[in-house]
C-alpha atoms as a PDB file:
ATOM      1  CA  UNK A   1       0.000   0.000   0.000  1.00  0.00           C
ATOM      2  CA  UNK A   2       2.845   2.370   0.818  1.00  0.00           C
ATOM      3  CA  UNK A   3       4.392   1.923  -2.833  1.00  0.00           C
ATOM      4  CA  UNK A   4       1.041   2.895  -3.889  1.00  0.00           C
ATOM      5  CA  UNK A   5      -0.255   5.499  -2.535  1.00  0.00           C
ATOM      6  CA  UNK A   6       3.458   7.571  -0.981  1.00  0.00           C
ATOM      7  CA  UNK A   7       5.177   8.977  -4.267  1.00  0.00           C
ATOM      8  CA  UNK A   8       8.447   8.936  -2.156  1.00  0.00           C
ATOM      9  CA  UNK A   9       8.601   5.109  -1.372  1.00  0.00           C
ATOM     10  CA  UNK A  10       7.464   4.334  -5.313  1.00  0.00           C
ATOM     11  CA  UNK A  11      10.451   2.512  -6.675  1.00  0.00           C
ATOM     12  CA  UNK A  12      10.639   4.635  -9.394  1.00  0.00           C
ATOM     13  CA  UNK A  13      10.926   7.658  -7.440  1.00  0.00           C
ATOM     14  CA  UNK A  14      13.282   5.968  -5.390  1.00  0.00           C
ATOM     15  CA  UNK A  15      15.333   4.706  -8.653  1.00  0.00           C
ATOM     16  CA  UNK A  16      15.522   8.016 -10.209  1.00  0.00           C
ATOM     17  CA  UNK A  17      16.890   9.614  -6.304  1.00  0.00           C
ATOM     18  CA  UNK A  18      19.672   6.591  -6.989  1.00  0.00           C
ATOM     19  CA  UNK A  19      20.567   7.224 -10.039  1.00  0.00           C
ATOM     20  CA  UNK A  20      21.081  11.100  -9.295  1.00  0.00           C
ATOM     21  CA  UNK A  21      22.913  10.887  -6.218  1.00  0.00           C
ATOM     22  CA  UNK A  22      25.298   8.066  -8.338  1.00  0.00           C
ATOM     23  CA  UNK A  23      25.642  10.904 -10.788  1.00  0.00           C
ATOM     24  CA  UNK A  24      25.957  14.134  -8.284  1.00  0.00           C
ATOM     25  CA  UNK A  25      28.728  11.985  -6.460  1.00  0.00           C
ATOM     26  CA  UNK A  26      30.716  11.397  -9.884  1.00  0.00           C
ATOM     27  CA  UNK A  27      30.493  15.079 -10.562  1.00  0.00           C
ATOM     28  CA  UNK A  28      31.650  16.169  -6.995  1.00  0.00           C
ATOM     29  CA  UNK A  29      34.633  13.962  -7.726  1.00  0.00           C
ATOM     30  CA  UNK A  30      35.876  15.089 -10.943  1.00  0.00           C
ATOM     31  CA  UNK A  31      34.990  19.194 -10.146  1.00  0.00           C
ATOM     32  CA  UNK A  32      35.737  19.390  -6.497  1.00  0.00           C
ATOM     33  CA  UNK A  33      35.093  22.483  -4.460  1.00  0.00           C
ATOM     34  CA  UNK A  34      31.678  23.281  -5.822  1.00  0.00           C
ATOM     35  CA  UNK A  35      29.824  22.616  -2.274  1.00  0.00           C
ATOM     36  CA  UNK A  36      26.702  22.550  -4.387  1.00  0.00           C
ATOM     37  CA  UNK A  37      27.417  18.901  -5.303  1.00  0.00           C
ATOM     38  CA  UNK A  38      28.025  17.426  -2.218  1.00  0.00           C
ATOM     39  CA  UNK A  39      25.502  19.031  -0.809  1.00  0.00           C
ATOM     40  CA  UNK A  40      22.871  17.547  -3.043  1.00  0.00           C
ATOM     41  CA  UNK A  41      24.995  14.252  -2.912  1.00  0.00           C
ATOM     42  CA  UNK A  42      23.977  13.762   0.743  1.00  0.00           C
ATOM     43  CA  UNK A  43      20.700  15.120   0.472  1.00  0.00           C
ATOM     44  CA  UNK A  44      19.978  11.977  -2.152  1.00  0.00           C
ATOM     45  CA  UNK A  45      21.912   9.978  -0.304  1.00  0.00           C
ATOM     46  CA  UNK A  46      19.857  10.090   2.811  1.00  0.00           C
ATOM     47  CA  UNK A  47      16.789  10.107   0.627  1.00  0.00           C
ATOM     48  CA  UNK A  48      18.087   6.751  -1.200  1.00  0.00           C
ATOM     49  CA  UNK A  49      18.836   5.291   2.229  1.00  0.00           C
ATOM     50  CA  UNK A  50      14.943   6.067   3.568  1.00  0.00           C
ATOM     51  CA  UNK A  51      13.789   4.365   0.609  1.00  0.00           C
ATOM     52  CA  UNK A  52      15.883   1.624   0.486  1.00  0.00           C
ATOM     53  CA  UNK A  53      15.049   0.741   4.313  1.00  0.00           C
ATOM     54  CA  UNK A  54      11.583   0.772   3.348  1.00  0.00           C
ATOM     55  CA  UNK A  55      11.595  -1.132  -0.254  1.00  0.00           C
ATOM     56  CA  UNK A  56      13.463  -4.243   0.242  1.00  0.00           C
ATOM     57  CA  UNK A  57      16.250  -4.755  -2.218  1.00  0.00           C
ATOM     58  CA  UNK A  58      16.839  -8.132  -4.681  1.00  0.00           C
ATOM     59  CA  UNK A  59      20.408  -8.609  -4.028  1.00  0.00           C
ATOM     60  CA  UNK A  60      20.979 -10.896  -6.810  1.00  0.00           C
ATOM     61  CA  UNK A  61      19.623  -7.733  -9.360  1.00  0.00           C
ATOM     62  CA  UNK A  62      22.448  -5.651  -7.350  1.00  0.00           C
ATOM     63  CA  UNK A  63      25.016  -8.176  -8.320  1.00  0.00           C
ATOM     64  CA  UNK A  64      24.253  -8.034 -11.560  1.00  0.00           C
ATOM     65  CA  UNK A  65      23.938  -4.182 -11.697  1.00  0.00           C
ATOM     66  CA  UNK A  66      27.617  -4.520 -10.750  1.00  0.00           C
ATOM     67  CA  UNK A  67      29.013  -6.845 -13.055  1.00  0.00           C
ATOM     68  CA  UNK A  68      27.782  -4.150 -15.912  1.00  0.00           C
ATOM     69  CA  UNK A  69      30.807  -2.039 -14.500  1.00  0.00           C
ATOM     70  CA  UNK A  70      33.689  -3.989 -15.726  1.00  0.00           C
ATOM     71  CA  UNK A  71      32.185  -4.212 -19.910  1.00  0.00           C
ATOM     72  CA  UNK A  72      31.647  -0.642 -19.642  1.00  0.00           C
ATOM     73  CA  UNK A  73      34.936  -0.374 -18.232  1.00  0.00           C
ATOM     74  CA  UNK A  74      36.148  -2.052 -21.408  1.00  0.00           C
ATOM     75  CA  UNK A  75      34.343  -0.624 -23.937  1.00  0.00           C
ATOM     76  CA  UNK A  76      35.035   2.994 -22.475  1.00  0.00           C
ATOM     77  CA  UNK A  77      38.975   1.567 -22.844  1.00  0.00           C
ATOM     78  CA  UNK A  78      38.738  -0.308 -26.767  1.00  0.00           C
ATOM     79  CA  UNK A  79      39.095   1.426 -29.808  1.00  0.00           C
ATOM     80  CA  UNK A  80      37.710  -1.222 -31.716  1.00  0.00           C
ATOM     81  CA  UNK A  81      34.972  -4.086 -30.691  1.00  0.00           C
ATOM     82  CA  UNK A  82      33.569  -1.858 -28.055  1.00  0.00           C
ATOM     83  CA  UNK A  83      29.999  -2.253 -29.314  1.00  0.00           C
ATOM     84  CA  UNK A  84      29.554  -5.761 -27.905  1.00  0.00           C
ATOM     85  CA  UNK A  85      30.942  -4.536 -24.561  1.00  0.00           C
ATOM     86  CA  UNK A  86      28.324  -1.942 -24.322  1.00  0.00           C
ATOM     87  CA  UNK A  87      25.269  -3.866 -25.330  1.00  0.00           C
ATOM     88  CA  UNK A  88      26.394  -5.806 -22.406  1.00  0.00           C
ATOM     89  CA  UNK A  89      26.729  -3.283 -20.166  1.00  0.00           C
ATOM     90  CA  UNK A  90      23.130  -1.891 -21.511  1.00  0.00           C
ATOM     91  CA  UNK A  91      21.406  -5.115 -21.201  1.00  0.00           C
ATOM     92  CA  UNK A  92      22.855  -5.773 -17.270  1.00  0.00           C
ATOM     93  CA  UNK A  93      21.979  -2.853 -16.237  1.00  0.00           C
ATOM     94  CA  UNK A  94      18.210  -2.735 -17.150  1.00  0.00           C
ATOM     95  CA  UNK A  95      17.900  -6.103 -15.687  1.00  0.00           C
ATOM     96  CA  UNK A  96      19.769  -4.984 -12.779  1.00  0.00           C
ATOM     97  CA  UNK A  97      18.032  -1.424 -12.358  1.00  0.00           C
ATOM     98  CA  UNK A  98      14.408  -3.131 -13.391  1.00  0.00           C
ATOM     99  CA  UNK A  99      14.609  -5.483 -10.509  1.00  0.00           C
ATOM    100  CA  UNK A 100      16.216  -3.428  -7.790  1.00  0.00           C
ATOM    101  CA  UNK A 101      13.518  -3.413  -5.993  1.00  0.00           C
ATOM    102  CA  UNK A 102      11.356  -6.361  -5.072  1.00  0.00           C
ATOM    103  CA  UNK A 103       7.520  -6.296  -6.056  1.00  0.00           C
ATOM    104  CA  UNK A 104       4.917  -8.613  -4.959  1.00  0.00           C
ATOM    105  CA  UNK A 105       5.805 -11.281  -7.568  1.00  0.00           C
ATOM    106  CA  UNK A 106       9.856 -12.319  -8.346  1.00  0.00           C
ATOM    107  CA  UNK A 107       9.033 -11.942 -12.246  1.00  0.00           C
ATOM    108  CA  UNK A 108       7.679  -8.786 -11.968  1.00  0.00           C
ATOM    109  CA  UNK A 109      10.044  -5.756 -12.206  1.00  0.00           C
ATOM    110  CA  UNK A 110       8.822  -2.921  -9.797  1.00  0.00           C
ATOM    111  CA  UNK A 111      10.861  -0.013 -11.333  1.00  0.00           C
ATOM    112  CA  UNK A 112       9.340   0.575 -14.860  1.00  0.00           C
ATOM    113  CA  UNK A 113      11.518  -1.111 -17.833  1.00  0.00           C
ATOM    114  CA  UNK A 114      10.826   1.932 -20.031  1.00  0.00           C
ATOM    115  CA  UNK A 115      12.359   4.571 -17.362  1.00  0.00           C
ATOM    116  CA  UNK A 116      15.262   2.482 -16.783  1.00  0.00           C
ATOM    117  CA  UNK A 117      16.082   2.471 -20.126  1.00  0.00           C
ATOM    118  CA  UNK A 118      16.001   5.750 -20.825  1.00  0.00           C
ATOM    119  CA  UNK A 119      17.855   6.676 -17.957  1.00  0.00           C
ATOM    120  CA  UNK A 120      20.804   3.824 -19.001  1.00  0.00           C
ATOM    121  CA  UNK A 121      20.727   5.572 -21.770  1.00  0.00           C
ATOM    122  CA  UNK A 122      20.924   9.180 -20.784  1.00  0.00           C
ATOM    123  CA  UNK A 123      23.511   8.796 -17.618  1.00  0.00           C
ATOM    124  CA  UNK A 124      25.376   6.030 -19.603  1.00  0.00           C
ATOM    125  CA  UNK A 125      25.906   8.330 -22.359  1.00  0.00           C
ATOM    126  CA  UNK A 126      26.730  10.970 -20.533  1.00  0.00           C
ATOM    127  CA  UNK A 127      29.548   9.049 -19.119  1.00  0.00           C
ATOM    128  CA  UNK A 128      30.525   7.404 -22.163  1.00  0.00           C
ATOM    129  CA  UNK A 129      31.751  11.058 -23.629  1.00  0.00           C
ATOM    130  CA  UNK A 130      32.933  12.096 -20.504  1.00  0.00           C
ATOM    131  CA  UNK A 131      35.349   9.222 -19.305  1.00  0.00           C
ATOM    132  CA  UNK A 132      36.314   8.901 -22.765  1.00  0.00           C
ATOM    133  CA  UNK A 133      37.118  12.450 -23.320  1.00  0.00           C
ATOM    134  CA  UNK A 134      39.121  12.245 -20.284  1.00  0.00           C
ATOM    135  CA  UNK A 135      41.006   9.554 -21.368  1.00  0.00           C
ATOM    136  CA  UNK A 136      41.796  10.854 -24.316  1.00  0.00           C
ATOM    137  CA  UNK A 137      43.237  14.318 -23.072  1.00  0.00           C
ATOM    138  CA  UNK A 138      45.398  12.009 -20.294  1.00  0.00           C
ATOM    139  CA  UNK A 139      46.868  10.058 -23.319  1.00  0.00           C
ATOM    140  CA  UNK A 140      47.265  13.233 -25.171  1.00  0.00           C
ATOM    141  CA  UNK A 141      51.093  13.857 -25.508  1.00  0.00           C
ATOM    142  CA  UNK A 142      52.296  17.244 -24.156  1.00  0.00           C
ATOM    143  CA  UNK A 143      52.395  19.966 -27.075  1.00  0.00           C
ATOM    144  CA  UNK A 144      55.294  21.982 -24.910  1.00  0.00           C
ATOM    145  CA  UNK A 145      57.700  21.370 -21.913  1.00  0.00           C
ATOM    146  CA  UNK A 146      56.849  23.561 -19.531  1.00  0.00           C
ATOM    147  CA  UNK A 147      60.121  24.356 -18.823  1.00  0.00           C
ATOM    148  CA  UNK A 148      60.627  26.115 -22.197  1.00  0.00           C
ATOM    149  CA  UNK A 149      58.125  28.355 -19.997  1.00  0.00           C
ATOM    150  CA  UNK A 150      60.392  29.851 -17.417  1.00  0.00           C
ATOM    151  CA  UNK A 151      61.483  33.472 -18.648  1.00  0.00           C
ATOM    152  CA  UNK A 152      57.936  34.275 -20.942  1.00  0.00           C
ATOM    153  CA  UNK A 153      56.079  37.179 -20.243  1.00  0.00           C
ATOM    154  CA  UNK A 154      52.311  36.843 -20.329  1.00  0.00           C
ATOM    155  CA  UNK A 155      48.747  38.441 -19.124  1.00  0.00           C
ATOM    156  CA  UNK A 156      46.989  37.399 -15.588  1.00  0.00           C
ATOM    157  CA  UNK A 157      43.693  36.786 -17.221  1.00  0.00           C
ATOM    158  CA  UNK A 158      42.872  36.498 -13.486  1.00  0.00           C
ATOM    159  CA  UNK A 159      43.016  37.476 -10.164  1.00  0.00           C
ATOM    160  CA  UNK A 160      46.561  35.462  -8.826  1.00  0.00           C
ATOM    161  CA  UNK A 161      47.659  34.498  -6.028  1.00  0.00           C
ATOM    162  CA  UNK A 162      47.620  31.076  -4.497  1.00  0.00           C
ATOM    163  CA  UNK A 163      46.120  29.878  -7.413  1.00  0.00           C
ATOM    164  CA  UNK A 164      44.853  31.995 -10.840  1.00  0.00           C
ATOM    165  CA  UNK A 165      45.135  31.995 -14.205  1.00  0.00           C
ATOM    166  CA  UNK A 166      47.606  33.497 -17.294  1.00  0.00           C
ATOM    167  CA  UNK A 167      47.629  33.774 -20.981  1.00  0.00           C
ATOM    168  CA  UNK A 168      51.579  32.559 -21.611  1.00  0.00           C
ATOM    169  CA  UNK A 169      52.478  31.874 -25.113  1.00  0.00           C
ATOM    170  CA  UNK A 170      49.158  32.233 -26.466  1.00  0.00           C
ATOM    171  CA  UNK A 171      47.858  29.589 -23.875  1.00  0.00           C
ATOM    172  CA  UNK A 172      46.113  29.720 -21.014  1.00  0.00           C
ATOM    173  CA  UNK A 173      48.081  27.956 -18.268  1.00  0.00           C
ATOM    174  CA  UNK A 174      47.204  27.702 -14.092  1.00  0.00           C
ATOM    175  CA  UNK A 175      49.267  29.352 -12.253  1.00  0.00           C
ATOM    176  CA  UNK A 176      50.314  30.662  -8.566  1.00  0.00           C
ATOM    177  CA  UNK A 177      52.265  33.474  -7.216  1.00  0.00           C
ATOM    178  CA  UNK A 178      53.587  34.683  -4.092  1.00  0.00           C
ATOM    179  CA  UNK A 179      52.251  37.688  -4.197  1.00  0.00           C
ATOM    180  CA  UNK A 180      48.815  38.797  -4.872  1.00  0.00           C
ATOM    181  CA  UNK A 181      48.110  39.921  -8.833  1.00  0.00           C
ATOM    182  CA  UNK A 182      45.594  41.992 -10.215  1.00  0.00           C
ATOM    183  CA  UNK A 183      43.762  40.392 -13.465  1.00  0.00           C
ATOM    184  CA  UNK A 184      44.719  42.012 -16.155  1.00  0.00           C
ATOM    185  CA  UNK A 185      48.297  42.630 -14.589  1.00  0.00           C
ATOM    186  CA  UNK A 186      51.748  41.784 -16.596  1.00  0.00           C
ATOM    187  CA  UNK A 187      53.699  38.500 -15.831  1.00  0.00           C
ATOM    188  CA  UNK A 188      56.818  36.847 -16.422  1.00  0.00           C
ATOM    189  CA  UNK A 189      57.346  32.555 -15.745  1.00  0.00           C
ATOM    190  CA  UNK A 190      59.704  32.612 -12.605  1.00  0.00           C
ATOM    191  CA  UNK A 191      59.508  28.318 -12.363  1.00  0.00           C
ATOM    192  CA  UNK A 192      57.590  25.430 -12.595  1.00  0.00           C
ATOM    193  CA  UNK A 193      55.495  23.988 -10.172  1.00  0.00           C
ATOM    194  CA  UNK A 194      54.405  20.162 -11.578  1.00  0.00           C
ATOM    195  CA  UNK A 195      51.837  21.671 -14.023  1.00  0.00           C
ATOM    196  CA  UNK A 196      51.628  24.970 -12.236  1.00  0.00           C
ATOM    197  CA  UNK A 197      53.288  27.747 -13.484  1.00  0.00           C
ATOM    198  CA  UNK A 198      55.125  29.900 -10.560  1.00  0.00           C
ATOM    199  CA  UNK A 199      55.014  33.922 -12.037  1.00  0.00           C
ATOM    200  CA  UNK A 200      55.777  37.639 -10.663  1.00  0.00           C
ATOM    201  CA  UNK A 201      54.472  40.307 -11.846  1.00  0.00           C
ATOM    202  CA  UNK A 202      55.894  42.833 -14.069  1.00  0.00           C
ATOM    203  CA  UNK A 203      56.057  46.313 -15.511  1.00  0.00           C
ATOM    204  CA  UNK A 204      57.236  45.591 -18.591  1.00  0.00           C
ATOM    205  CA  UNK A 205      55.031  45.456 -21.529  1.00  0.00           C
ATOM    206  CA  UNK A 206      54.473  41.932 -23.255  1.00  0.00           C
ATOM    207  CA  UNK A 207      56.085  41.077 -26.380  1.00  0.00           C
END
């Protein structure tokens, strides 16, 4: 009666809550800082945890939600022959999100087929370009050594200090400074931090 009638025990409800505190955690991890994300992390979090207490869970559809994590791994990884890697992934994940949550009969799927489809699909393509794209720009060789830095001149595009950022040979670059600098302000490369630029500012106009 309660997964009738209460909106915020229906398993679908409680599926899509899941599947956006899943997704607010993975952006809080790869953009840190925000506050916003964590915030509504927890806030779906707790909400997931009321609704799981109060819809049991088929532990055998969890199992199988989590062996869809090491095809997609895979196919995220391949170049080629990714495709059967992802139908895979598709197809053990709407079994696995269909029959999260037990309904009166063990056949029946109590989170609606149709929604957890298109939510594979949405969130799983979302991540697709994502992981992807940041795999690609981590196997991306270097286009400069950022020691060839040290000694350029170049803009504070903003405000620096512990952290900021400059225009230095016609790229943008993040870098630091020991003393505050206005945007807008000239620099000059003192050393290299990692992939932080260390810069002081200047007078002098840039070439």
């Amino acid at each position: 009666v309660i997964m009738d009638t209460n909106i915020f025990l229906s398993p679908d409800f409680a599926y899509l809550v899941l599947v956006a505190a899943g997704m607010l955690i993975f952006l809080a991890v790869i953009t840190p800082g925000t506050g916003m994300l964590e915030v509504g992390a927890l806030f779906a979090l707790i909400f997931t945890g009321y609704a799981i207490y109060y819809l049991p869970v088929n532990i055998w559809a969890v199992v199988i939600l989590l062996l869809g994590f090491p095809p997609f791994v895979i196919a995220v990884r391949s170049k080629k022959n990714w495709i059967p890697y992802l139908v895979i992934t598709i197809l053990f994940f709407e079994v696995g999100s269909a029959y999260f949550f037990q309904s009166d009969s063990w056949w029946k799927p109590a989170v609606n087929p149709i929604l957890a489809l298109v939510v594979i699909l949405l969130t799983g393509g979302y991540l697709w370009i994502s992981v992807r794209k940041a795999i690609e720009i981590w196997l991306m060789p270097a286009r400069q050594d950022l020691g060839t830095l040290i000694g350029k001149a170049g803009e504070a595009k903003t405000e620096i200090y512990a952290e900021g950022t400059a225009q230095i040979a016609g790229e943008l670059w993040s870098v630091r400074s020991d003393r505050p600098i206005p945007a807008g302000a000239n620099v000059r490369v003192v050393e290299r931090d990692g992939f932080v630029l260390v810069v002081q500012q200047t007078a002098e106009e840039n070439p």
